[in-house]
PDB file of N, CA and C in Angstrom:
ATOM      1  N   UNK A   1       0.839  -1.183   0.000  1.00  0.00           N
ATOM      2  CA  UNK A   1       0.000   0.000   0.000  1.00  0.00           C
ATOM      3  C   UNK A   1       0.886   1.250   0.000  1.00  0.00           C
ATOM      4  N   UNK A   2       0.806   2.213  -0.720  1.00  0.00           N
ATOM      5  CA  UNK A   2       1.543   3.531  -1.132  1.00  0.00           C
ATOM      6  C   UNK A   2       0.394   4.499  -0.254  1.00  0.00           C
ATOM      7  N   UNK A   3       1.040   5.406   0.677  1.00  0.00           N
ATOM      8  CA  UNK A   3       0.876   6.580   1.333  1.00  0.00           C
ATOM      9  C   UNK A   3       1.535   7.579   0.640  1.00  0.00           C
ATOM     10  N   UNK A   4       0.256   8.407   0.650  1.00  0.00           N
ATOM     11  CA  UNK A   4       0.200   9.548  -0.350  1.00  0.00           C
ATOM     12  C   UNK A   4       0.455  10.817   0.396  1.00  0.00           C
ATOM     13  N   UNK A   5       1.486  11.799   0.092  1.00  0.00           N
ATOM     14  CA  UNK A   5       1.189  13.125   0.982  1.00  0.00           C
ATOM     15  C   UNK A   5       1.149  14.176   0.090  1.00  0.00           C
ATOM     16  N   UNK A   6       0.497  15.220   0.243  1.00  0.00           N
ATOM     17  CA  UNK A   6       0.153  16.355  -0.603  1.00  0.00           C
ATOM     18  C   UNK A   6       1.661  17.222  -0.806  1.00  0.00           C
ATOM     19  N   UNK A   7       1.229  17.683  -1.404  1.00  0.00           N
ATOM     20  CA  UNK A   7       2.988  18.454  -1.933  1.00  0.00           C
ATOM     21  C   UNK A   7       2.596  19.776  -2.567  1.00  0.00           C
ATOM     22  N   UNK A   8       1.591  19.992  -3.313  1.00  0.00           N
ATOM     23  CA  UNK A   8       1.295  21.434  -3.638  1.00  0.00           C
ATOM     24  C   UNK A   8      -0.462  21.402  -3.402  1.00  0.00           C
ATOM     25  N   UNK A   9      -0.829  22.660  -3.078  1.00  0.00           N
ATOM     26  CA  UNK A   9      -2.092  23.002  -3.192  1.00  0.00           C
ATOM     27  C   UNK A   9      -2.323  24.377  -3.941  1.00  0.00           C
ATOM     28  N   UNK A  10      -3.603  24.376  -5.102  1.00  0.00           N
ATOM     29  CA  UNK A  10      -3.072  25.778  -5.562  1.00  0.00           C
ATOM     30  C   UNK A  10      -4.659  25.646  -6.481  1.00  0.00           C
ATOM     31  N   UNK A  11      -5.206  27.047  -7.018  1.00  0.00           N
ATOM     32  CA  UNK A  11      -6.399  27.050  -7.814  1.00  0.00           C
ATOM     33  C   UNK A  11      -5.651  27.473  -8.904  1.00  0.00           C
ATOM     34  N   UNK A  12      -4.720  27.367  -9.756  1.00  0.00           N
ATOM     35  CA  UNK A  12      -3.812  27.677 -10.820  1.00  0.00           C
ATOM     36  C   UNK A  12      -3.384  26.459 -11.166  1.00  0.00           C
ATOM     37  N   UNK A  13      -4.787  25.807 -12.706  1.00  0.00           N
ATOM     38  CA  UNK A  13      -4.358  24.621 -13.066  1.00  0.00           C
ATOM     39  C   UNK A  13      -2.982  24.609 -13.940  1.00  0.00           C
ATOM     40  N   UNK A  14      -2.187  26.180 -14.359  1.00  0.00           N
ATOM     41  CA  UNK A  14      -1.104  26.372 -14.792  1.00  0.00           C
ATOM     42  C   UNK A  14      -0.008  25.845 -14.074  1.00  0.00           C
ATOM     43  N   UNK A  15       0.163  25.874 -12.753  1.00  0.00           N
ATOM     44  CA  UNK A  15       0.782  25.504 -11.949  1.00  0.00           C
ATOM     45  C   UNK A  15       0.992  23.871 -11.487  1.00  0.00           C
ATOM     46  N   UNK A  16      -0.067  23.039 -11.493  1.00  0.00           N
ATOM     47  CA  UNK A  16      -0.379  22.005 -11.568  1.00  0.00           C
ATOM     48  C   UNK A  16       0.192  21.399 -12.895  1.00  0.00           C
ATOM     49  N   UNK A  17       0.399  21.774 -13.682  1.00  0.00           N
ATOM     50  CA  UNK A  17       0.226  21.384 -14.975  1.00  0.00           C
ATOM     51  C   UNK A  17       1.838  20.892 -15.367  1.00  0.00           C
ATOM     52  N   UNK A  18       2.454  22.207 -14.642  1.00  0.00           N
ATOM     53  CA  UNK A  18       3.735  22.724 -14.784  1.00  0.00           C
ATOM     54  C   UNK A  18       4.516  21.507 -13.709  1.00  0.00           C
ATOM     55  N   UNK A  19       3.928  21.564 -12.461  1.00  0.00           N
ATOM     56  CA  UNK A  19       4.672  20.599 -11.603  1.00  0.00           C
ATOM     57  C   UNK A  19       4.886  19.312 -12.460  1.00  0.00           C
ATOM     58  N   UNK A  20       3.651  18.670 -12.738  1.00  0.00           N
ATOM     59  CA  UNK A  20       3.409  17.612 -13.168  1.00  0.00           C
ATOM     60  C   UNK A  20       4.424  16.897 -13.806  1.00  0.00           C
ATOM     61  N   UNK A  21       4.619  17.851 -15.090  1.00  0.00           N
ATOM     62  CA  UNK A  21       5.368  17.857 -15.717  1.00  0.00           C
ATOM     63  C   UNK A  21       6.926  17.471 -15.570  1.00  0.00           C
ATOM     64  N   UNK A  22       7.250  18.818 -14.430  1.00  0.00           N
ATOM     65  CA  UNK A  22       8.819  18.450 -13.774  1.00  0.00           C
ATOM     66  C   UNK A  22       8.705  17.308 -12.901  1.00  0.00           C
ATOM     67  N   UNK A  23       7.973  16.491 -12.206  1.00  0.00           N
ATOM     68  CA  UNK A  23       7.950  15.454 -11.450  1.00  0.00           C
ATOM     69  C   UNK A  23       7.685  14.215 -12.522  1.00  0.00           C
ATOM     70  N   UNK A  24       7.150  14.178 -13.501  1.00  0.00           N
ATOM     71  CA  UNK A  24       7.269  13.183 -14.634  1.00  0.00           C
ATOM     72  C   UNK A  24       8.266  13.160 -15.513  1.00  0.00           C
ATOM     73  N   UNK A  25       9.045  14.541 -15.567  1.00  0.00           N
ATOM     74  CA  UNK A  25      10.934  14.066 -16.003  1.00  0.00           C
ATOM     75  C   UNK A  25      11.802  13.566 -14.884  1.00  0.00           C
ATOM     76  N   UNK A  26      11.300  13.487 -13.518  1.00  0.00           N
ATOM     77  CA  UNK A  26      12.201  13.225 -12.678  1.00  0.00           C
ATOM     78  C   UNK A  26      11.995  11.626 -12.476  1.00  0.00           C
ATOM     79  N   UNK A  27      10.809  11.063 -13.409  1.00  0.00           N
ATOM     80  CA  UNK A  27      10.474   9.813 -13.033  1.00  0.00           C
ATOM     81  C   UNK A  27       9.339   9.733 -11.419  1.00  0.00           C
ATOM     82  N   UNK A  28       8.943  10.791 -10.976  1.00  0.00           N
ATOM     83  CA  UNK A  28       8.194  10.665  -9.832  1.00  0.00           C
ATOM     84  C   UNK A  28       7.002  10.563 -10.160  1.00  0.00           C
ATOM     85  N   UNK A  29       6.300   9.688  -9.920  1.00  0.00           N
ATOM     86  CA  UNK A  29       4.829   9.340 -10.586  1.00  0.00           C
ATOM     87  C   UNK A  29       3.991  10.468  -9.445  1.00  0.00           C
ATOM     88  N   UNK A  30       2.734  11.139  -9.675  1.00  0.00           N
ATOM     89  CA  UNK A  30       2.065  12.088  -8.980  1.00  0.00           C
ATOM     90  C   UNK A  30       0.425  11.832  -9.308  1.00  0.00           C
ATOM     91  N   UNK A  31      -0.245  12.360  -8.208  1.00  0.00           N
ATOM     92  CA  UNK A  31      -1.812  11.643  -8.496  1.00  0.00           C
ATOM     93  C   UNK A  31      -2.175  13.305  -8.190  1.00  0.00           C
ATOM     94  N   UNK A  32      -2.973  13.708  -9.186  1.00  0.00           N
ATOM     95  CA  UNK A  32      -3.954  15.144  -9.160  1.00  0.00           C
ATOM     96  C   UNK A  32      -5.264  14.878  -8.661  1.00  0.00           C
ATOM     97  N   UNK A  33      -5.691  15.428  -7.178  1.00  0.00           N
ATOM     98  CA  UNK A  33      -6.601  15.403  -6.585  1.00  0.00           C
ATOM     99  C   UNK A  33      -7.679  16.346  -6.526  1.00  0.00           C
ATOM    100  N   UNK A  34      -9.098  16.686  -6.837  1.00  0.00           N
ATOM    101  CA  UNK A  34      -9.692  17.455  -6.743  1.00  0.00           C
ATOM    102  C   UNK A  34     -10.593  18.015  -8.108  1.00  0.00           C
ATOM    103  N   UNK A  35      -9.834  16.760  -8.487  1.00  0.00           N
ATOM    104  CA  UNK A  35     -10.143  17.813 -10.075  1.00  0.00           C
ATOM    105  C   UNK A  35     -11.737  18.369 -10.478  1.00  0.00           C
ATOM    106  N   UNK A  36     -12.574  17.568 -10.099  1.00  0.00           N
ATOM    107  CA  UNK A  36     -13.633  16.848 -10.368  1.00  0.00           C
ATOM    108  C   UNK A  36     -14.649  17.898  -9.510  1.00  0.00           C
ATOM    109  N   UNK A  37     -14.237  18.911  -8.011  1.00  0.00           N
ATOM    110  CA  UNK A  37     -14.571  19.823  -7.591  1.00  0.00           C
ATOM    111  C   UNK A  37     -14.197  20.963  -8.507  1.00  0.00           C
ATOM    112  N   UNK A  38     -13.502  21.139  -8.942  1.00  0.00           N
ATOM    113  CA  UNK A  38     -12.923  22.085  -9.894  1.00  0.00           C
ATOM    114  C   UNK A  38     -14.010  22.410 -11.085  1.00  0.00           C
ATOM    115  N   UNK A  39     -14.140  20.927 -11.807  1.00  0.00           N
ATOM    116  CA  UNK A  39     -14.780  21.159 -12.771  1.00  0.00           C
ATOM    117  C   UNK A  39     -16.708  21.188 -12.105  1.00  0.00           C
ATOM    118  N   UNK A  40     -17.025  21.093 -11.309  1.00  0.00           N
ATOM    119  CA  UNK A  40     -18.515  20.990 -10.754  1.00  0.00           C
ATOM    120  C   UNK A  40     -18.645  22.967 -10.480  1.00  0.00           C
ATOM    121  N   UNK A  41     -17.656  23.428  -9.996  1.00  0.00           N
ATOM    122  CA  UNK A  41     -17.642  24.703  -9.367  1.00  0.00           C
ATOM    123  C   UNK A  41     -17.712  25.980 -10.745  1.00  0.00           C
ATOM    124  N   UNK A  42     -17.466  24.595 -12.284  1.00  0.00           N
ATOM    125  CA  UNK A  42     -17.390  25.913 -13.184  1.00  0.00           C
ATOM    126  C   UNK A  42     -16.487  26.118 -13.862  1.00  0.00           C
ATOM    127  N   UNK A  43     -15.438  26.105 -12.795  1.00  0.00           N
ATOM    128  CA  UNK A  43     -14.058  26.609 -13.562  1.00  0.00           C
ATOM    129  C   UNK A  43     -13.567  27.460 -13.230  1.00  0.00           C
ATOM    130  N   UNK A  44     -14.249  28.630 -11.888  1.00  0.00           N
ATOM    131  CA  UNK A  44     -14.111  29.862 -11.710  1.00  0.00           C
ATOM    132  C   UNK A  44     -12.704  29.585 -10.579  1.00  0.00           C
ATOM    133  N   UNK A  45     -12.514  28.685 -10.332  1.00  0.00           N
ATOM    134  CA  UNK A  45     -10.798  28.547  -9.482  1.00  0.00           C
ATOM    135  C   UNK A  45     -11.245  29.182  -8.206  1.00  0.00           C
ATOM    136  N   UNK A  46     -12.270  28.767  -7.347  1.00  0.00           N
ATOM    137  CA  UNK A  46     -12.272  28.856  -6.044  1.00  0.00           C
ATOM    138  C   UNK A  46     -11.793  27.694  -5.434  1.00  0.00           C
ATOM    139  N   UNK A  47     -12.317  26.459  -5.699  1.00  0.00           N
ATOM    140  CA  UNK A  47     -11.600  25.078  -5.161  1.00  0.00           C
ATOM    141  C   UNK A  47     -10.257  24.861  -5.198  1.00  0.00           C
ATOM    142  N   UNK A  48      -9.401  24.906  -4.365  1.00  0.00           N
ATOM    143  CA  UNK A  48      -7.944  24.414  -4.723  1.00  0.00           C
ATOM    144  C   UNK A  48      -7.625  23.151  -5.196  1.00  0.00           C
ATOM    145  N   UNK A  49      -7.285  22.850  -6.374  1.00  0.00           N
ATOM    146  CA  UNK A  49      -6.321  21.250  -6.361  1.00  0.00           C
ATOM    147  C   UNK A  49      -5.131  21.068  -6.145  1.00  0.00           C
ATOM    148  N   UNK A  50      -5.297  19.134  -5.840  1.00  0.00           N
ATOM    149  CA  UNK A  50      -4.022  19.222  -4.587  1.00  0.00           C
ATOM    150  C   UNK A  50      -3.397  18.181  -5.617  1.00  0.00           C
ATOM    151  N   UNK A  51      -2.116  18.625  -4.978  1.00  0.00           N
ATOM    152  CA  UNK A  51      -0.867  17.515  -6.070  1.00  0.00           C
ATOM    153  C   UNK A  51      -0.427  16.133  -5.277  1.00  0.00           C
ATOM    154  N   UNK A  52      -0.309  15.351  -5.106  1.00  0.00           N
ATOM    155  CA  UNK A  52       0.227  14.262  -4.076  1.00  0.00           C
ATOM    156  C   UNK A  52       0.910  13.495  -4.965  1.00  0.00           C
ATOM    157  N   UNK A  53       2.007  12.908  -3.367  1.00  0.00           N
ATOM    158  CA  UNK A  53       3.405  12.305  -4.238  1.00  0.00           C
ATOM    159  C   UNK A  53       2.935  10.736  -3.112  1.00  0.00           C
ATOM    160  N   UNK A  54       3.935  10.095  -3.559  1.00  0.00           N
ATOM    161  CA  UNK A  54       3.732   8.475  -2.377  1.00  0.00           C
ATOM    162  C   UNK A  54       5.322   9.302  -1.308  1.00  0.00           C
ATOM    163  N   UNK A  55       4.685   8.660  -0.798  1.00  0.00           N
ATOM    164  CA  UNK A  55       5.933   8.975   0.834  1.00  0.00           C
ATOM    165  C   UNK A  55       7.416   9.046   0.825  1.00  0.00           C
ATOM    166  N   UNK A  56       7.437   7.611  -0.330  1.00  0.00           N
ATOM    167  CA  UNK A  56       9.278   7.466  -1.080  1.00  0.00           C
ATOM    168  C   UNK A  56       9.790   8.151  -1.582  1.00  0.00           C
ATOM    169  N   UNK A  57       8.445   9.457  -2.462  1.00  0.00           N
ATOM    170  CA  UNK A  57       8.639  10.046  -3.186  1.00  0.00           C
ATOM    171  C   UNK A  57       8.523  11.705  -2.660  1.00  0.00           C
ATOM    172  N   UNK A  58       8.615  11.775  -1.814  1.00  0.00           N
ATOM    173  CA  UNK A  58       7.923  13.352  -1.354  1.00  0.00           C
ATOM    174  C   UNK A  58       9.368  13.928  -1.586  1.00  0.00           C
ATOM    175  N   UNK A  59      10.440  13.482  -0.864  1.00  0.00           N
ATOM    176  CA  UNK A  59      11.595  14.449  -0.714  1.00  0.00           C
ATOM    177  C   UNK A  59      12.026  14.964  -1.878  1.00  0.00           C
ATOM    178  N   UNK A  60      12.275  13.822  -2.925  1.00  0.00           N
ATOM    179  CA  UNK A  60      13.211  13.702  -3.964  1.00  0.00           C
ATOM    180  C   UNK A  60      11.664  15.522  -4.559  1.00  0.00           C
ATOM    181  N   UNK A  61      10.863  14.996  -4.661  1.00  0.00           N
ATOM    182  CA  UNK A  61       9.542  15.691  -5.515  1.00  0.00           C
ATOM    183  C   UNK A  61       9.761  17.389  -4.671  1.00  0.00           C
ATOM    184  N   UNK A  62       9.822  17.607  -3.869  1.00  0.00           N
ATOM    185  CA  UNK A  62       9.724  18.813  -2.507  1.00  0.00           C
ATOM    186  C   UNK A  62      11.424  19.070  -3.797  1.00  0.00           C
ATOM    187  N   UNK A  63      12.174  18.990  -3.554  1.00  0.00           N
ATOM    188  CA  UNK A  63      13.689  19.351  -4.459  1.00  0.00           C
ATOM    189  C   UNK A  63      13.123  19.947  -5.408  1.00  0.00           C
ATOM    190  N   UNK A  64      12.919  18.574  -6.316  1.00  0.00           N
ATOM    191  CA  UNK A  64      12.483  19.343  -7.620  1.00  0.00           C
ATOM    192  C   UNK A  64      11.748  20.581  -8.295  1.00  0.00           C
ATOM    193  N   UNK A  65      10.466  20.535  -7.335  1.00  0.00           N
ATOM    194  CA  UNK A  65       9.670  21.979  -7.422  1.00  0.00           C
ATOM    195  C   UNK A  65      10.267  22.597  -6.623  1.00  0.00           C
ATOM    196  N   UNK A  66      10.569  23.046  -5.830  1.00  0.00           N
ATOM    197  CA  UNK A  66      11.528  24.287  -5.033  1.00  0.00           C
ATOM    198  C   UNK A  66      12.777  24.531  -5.768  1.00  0.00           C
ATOM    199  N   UNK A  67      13.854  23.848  -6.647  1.00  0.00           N
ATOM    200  CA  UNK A  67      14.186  23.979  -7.671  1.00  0.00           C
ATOM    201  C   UNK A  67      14.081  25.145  -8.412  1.00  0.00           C
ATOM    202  N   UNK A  68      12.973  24.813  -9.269  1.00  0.00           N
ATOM    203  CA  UNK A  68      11.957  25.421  -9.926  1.00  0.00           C
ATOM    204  C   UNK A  68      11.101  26.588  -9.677  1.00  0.00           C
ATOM    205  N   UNK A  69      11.377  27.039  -8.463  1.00  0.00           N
ATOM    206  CA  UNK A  69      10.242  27.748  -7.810  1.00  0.00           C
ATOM    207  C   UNK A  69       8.841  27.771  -7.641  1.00  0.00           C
ATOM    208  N   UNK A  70       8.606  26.743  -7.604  1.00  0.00           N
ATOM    209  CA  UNK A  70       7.124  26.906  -7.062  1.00  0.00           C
ATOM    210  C   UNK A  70       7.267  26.313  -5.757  1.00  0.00           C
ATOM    211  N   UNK A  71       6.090  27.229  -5.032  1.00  0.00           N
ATOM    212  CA  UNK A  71       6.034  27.074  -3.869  1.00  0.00           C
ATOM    213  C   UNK A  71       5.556  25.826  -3.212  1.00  0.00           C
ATOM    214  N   UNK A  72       5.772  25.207  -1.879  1.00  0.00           N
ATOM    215  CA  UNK A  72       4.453  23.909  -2.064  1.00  0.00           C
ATOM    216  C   UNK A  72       4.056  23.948  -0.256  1.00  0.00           C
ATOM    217  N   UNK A  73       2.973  23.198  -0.321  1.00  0.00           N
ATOM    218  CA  UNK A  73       2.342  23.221   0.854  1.00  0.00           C
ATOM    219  C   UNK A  73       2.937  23.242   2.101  1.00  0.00           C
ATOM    220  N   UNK A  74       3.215  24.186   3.061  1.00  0.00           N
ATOM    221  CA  UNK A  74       3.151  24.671   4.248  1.00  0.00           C
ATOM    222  C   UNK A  74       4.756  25.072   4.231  1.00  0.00           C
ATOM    223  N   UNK A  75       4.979  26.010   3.163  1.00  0.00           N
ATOM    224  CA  UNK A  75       6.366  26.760   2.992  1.00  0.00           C
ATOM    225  C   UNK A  75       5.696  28.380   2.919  1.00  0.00           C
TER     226      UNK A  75
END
């Protein structure tokens, strides 16, 4: 069983999009949570979606986007 911890939260599916991305060249597989509130709400980006990594994977993933500059949850 893989334990999941959140790593970014953000209503900027640009941002999401962008992580994704750098964590899928790093080989870090990532699960996009929320989406599905997102799309019920419209689209208008009040709901935040959340990025989650598995536990093995948080540190190496936390590097990579800080790297990069984006910010991630509770920095």
């Amino acid at each position: 069983m893989i334990h999941m911890k959140q790593l970014l939260r953000t209503t900027d599916p640009t941002i999401i999009a962008f992580a994704k991305a750098l964590l899928q060249g790093e080989g870090i597989d990532c699960f996009e949570m929320d989406v599905n509130m997102s799309i019920l709400e419209g689209g208008i980006g009040i709901f935040p979606r959340r990025l989650m990594v598995g536990d093995m994977d948080y540190t190496a993933a936390c590097r990579t986007l800080a790297d990069n500059g984006i910010e991630l949850v509770g920095e």
